[in-house]
Protein backbone atom coordinates (compact mmCIF):
# COMPACT_ATOMS: atom_id res chain seq x y z
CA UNK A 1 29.17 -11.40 111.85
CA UNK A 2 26.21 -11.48 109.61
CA UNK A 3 25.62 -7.84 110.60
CA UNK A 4 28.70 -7.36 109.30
CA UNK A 5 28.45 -8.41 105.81
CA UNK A 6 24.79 -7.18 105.61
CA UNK A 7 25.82 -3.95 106.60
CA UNK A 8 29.01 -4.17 103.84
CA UNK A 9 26.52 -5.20 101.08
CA UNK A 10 24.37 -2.43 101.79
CA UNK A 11 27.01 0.24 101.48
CA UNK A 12 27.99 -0.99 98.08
CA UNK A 13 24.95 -1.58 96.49
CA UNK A 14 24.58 2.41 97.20
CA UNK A 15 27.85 3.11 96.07
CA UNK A 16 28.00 1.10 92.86
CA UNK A 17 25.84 1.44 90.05
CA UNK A 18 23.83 -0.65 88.50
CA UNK A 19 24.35 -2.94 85.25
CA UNK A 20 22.03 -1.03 83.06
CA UNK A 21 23.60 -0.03 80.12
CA UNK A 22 21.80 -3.06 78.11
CA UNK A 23 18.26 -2.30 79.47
CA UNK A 24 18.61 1.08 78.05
CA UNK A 25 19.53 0.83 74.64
CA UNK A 26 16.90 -1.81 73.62
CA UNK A 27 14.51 0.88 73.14
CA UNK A 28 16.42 3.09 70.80
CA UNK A 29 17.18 -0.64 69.02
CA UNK A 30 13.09 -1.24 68.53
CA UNK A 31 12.36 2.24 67.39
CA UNK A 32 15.38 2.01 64.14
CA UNK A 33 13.99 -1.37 63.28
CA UNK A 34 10.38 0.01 63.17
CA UNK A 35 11.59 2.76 60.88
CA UNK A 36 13.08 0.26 58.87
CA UNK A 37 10.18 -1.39 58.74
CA UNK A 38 7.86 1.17 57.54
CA UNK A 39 11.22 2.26 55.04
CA UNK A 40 10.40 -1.30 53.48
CA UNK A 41 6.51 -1.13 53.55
CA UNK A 42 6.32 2.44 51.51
CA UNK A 43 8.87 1.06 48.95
CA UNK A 44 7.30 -2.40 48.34
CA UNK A 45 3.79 0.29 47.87
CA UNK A 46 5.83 2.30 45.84
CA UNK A 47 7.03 -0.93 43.50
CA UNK A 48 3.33 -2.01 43.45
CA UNK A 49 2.23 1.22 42.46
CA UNK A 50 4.57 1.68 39.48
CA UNK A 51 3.98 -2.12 38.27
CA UNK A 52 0.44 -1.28 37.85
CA UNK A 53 1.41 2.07 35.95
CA UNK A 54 3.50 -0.25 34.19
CA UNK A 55 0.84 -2.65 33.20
CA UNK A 56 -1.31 0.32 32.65
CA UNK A 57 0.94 1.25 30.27
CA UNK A 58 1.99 -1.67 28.33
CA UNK A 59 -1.96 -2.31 28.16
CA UNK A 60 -2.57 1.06 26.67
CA UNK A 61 0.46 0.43 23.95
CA UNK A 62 -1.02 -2.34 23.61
CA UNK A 63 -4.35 -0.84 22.57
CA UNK A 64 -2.99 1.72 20.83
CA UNK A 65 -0.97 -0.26 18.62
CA UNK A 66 -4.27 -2.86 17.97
CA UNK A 67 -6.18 0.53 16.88
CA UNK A 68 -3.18 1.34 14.59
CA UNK A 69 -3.22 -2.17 13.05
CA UNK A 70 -6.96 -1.78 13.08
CA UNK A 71 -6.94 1.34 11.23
CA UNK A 72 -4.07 -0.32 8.72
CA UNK A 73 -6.64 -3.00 7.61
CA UNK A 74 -9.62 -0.55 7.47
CA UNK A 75 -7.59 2.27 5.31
CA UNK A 76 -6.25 -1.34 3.35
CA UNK A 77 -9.66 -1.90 2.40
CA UNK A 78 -10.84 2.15 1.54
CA UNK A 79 -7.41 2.00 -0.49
CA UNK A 80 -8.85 -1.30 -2.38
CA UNK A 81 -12.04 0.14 -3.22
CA UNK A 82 -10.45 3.51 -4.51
CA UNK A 83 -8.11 1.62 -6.86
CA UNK A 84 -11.33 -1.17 -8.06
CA UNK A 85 -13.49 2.46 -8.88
CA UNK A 86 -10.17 3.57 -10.79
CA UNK A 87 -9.91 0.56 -12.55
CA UNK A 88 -13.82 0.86 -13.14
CA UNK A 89 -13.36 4.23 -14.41
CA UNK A 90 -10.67 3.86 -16.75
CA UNK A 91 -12.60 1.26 -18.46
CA UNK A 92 -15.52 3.31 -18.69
CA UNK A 93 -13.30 5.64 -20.44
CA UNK A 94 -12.28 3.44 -22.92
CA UNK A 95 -15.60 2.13 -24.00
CA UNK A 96 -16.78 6.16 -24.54
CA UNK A 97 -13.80 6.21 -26.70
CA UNK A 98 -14.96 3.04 -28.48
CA UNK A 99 -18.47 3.96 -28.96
CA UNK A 100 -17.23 7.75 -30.21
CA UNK A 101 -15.19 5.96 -33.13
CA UNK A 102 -18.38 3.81 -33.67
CA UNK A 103 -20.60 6.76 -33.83
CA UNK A 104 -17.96 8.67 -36.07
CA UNK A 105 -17.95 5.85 -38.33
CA UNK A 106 -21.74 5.62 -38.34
CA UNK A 107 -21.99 9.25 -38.92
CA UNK A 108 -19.37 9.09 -42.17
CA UNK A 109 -21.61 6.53 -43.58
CA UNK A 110 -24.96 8.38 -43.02
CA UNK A 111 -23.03 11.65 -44.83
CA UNK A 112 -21.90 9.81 -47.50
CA UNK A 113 -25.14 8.42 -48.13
CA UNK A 114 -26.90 11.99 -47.54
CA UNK A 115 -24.23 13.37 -50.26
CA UNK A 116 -25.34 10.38 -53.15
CA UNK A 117 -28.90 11.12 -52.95
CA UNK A 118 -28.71 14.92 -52.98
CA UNK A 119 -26.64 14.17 -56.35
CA UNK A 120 -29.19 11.66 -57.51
CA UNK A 121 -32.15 13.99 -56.60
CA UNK A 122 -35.81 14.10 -55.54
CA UNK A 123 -37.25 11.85 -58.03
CA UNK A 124 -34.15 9.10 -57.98
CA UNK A 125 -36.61 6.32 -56.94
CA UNK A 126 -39.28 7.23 -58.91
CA UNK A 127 -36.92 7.59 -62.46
CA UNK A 128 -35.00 4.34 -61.25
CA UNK A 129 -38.41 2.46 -61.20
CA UNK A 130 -39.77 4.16 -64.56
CA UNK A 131 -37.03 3.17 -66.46
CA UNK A 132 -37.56 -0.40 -66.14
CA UNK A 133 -37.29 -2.60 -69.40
CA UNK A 134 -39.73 -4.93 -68.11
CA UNK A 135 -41.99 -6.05 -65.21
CA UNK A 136 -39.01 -8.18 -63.56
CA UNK A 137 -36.52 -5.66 -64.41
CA UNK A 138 -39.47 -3.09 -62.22
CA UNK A 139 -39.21 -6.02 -59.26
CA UNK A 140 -35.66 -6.31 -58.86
CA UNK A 141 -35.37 -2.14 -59.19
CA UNK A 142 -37.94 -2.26 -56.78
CA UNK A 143 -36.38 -4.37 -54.38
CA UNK A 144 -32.81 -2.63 -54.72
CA UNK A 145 -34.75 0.73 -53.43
CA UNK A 146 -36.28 -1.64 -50.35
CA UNK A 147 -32.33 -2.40 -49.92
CA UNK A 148 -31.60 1.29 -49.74
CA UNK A 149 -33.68 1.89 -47.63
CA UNK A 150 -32.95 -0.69 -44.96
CA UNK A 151 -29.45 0.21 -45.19
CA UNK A 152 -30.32 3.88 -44.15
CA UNK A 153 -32.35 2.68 -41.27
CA UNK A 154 -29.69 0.62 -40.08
CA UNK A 155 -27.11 3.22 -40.01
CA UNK A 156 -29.95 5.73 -38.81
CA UNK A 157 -30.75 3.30 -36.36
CA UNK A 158 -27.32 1.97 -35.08
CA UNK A 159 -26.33 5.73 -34.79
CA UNK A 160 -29.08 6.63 -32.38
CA UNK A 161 -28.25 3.78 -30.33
CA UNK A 162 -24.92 4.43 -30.09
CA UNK A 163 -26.10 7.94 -28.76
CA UNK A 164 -27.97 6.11 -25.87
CA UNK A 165 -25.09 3.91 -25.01
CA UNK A 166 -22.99 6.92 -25.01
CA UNK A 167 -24.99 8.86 -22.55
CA UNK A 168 -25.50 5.83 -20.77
CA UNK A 169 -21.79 4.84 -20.38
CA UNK A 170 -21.03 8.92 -19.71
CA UNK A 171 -23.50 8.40 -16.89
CA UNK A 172 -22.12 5.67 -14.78
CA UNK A 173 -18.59 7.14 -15.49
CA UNK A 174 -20.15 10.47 -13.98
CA UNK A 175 -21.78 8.20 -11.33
CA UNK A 176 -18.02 5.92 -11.01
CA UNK A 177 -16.04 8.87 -10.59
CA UNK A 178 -18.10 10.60 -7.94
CA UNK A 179 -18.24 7.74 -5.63
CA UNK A 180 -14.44 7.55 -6.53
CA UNK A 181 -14.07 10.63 -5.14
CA UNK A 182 -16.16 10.34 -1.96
CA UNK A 183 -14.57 7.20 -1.03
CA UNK A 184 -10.89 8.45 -1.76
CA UNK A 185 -11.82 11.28 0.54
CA UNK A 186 -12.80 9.11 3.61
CA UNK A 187 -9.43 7.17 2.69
CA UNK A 188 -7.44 10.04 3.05
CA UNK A 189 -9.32 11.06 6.13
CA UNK A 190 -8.84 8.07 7.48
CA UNK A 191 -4.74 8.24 6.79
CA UNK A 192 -4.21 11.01 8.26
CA UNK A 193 -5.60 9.96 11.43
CA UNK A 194 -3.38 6.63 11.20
CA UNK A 195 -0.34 8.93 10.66
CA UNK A 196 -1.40 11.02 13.76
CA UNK A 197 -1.76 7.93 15.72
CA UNK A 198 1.42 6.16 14.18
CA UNK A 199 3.54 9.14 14.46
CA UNK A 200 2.77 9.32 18.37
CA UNK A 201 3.65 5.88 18.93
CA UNK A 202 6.64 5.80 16.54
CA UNK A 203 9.11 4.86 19.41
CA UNK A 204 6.53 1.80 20.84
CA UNK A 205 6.69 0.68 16.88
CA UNK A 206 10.62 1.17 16.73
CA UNK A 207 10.96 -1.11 19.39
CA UNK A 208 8.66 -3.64 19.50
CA UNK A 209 9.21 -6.98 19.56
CA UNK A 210 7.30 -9.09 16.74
CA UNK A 211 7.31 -12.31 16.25
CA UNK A 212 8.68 -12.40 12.55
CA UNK A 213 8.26 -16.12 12.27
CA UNK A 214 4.49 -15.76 12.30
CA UNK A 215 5.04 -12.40 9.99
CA UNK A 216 6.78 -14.25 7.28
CA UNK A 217 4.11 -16.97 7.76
CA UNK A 218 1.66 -14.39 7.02
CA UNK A 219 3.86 -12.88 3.93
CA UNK A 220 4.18 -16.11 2.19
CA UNK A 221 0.98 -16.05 0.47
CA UNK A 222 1.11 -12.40 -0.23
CA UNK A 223 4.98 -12.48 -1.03
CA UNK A 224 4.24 -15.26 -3.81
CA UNK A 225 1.02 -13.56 -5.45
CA UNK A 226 3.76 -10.10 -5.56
CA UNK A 227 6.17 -11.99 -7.42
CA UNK A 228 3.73 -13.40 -10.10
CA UNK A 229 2.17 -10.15 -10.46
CA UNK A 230 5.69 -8.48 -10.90
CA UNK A 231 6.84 -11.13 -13.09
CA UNK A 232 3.72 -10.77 -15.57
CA UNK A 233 4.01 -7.25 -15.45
CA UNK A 234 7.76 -7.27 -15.96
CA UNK A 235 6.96 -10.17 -19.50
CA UNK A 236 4.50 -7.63 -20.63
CA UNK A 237 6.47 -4.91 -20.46
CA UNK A 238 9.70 -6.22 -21.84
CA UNK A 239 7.81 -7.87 -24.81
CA UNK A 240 6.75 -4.01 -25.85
CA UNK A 241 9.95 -3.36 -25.24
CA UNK A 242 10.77 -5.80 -28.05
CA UNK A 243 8.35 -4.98 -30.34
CA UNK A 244 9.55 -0.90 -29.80
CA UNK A 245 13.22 -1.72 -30.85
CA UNK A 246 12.01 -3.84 -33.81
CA UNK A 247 9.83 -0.36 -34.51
CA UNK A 248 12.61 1.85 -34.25
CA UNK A 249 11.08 3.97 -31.45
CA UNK A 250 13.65 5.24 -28.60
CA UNK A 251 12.71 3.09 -25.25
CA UNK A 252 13.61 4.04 -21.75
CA UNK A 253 16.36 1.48 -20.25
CA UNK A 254 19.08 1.36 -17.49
CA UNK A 255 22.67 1.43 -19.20
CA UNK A 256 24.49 0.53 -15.78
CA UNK A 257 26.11 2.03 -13.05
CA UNK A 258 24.95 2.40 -9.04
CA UNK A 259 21.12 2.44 -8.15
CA UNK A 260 19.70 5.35 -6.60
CA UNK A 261 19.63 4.41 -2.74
CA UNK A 262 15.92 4.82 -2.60
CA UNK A 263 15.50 6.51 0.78
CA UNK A 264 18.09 9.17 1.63
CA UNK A 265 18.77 8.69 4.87
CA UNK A 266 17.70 5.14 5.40
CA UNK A 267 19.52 2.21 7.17
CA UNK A 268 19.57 -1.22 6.14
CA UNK A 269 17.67 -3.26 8.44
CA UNK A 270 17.78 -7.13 6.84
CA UNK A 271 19.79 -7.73 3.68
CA UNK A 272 18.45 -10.12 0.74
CA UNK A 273 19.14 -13.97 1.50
CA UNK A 274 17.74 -16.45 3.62
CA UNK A 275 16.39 -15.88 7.04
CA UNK A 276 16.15 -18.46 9.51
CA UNK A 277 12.64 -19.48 11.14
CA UNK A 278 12.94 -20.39 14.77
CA UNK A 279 9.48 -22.35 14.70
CA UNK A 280 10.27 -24.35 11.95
CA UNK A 281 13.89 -24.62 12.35
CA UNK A 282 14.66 -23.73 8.43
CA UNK A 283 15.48 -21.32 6.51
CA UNK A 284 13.29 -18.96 4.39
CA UNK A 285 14.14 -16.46 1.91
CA UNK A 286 13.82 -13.22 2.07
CA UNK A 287 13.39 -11.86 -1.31
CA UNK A 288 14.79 -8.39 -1.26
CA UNK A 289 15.79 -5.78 1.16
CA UNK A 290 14.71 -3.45 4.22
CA UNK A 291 15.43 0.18 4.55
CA UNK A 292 14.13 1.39 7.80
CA UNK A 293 13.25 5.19 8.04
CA UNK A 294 10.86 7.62 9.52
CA UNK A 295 7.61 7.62 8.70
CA UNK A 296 6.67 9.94 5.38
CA UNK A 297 10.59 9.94 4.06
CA UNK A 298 10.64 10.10 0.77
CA UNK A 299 10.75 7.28 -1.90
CA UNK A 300 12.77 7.68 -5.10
CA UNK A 301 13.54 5.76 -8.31
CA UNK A 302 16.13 3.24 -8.08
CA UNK A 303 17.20 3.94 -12.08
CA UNK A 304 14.55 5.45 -14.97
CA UNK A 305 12.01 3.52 -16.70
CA UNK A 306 8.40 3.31 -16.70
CA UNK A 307 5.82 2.30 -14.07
CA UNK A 308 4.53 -0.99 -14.64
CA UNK A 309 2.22 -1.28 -11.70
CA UNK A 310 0.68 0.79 -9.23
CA UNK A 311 -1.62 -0.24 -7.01
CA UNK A 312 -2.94 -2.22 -3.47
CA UNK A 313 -1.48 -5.37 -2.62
CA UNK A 314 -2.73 -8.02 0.30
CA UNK A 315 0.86 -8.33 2.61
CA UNK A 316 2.68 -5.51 1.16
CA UNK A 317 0.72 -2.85 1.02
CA UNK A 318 0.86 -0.37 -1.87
CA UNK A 319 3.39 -1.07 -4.30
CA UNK A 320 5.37 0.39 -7.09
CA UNK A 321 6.96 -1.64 -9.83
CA UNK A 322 9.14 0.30 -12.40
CA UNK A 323 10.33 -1.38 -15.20
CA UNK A 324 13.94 -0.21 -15.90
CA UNK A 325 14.55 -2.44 -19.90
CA UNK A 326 16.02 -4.98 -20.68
CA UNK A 327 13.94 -7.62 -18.29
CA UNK A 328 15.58 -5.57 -15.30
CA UNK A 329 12.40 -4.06 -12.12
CA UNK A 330 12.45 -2.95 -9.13
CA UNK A 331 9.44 -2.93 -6.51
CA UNK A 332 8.86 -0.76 -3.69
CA UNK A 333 6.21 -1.69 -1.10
CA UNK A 334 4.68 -0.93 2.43
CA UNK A 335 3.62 2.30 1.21
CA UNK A 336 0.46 4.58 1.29
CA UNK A 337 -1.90 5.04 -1.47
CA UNK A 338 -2.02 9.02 -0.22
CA UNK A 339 1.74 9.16 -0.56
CA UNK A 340 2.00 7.57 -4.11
CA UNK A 341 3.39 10.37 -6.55
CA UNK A 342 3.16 8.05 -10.02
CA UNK A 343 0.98 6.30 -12.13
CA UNK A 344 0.89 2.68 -13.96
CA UNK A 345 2.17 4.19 -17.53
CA UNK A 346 4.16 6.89 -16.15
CA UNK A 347 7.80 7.37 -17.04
CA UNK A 348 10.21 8.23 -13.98
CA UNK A 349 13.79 9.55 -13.64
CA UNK A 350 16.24 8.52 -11.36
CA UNK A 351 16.30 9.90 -7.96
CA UNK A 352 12.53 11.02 -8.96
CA UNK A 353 9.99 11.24 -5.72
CA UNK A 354 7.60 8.05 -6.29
CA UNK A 355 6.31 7.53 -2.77
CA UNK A 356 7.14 8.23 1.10
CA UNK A 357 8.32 5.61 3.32
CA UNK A 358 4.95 3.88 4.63
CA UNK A 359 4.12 1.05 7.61
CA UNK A 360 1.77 -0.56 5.13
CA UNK A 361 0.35 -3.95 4.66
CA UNK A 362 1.99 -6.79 7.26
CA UNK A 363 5.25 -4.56 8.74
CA UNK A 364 6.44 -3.82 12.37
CA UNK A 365 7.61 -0.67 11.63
CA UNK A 366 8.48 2.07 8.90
CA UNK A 367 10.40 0.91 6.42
CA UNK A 368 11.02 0.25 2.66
CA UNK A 369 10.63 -3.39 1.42
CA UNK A 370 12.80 -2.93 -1.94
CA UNK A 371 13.49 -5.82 -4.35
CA UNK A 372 15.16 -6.03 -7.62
CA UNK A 373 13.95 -8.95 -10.52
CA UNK A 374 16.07 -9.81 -13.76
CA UNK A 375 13.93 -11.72 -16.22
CA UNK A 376 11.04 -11.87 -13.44
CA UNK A 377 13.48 -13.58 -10.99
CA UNK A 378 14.47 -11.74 -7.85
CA UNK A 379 18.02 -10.71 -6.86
CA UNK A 380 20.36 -9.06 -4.49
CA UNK A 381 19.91 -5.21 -5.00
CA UNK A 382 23.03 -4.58 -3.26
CA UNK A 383 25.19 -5.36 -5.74
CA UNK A 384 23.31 -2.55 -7.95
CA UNK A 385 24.72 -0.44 -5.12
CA UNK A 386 28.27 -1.15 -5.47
């Protein structure tokens, strides 16, 4: 019987198959998960690699833009120095001018007196003395021609040192001027390299992310020494304005209607009013208002008047204050000295090119910091747009 069902067993384990469907497809299984695997790996090396470019690059915008703000502070400085030797020179100009009128009037004097003794001749002293009444009367002649004659070598002495001030003054003005000029050359070397450099990473500056808490910090020293310095210029101004009208002469002065929009083109970026500081939880005002544009747009007149200052400032960089009449100025700042078009004096149109749109002085970006002050107290300029 056991034969039996030996046998039977036999005979079917040849006949059926075998259960091996599993055992087979576990290697196919192993070789997809492997691929998978090695999918995973060359990604996660592929993320690595581009956070490092990343970092690379963040690092090198980083450097870039600390080279820019680098260059800002240097040109800042070049730009301070230029305007000092201006000031320097114009100065020097005006005491030539002073010791001219001295030397005229010294000159006069010396021909007048040149013109009375050719008319009282050769022997003037000598009759003046024999003509005496008496031996006093000779003493006091006497001493009258000792009086002359000091006199004459006063003037003839006064006039030949006003000669050697004059060359001396012509001089350093020579000396003033050319070290104005070499200095004002390595400025203007030195911004066009900036605008290179500020030009390539115009996007980076676009959209970075400052923290304008710690700008305005920063601004708050620099925004109050603008305001006194545009409020004294602004007094000055208005009280020649004053004294002009009570001369009768014809003064320069905005009659109404809209401003000029300053930058063709530009967009309003933060309106006048007060700003709120996230570290100190208040709120801070911002004087005036910000037209963003690209770098080297220009700058034009708000309304006509006269330039009341023109020149470097600490947080703003250059600035432009125009005095319009009738206590009324606007300012212009985060320009270039290399891009100013006018001088303090000047008289400008409206819609006249003054500057180009600069990145200045403390600013994230290109833009126009514009502000308008009535009786030295600023005020929204938008509703001189309206």
């Amino acid at each position: 019987m056991k034969r039996n069902v030996l046998a039977v067993t036999l005979i079917l384990s040849l006949i059926l198959p075998l259960p091996t469907a599993g055992i087979a497809s576990a290697e196919p299984n192993d070789a997809g998960i492997e691929q998978k695997k090695e999918a995973i790996r060359a990604r996660d090396k592929q993320i690595l690699q581009l956070e490092k470019k990343k970092k690379r690059t963040e690092q090198e915008q980083q450097d870039a833009l600390a080279n820019i703000e680098a260059l800002k502070s240097k040109l800042q400085a070049y730009d301070k120095k230029v305007y000092e030797l201006e000031q320097k020179a114009e100065q020097g100009e005006r005491k030539i001018k002073g010791i001219e009128q001295q030397i005229e009037q010294r000159r006069e004097i010396f021909n007048q007196r040149l013109r009375s003794i050719y008319l009282q001749g050769k022997m003037f002293y000598l009759e003046t003395l024999l003509q005496s009444s008496s031996f006093a009367d000779f003493l006091g002649r006497l001493d009258y021609i000792y009086m002359l004659n000091r006199a004459d070598n006063h003037v003839i002495e006064g006039y030949q040192n006003d000669r050697k001030r004059l060359l001396a003054a012509q001089q350093e003005l020579e000396s003033d001027l050319a070290l104005q000029k070499q200095e004002k050359a390595k400025a203007d070397q030195l911004y066009r390299k900036l605008e290179a450099q500020l030009k390539q990473h115009e996007s980076a500056l676009a959209s970075l992310d400052a923290d304008l808490s710690e700008l305005e910090e920063e601004n708050e020293k620099a925004r109050r020494e603008v305001a006194a310095l545009v409020a004294t210029a602004a007094r000055e101004a208005r009280e020649r304005e004053i004294r002009d009208e009570l001369s009768g002469k014809t003064i320069v002065a905005y009659t109404g209607g809209k401003f000029y929009w300053p930058v063709d083109g530009g967009v309003l970026t933060s309106p006048f009013g007060k700003r709120y500081h996230p570290i100190s939880h208040t709120y801070r005002m911002h004087e005036g208002i910000d037209i963003a544009a690209g770098l080297g747009t220009p700058i034009k007149a708000a309304a006509p008047g006269e330039v009341i200052e023109s020149r470097p400032s600490d947080g703003y960089g250059y600035i432009v204050v125009i005095y319009h009449g009738d206590g009324l100025s606007t300012l212009y700042a985060h320009m270039y000295a290399q891009t100013v078009k006018v001088k303090k004096g000047q008289k400008v149109e409206r819609g006249q090119v003054i500057a180009a749109v600069g990145n200045n002085g403390r600013s994230t970006g290109p833009h126009l910091h514009f502000e308008v002050h009535k009786s030295g107290t600023p005020v929204d300029p938008m509703s001189y747009f309206r």
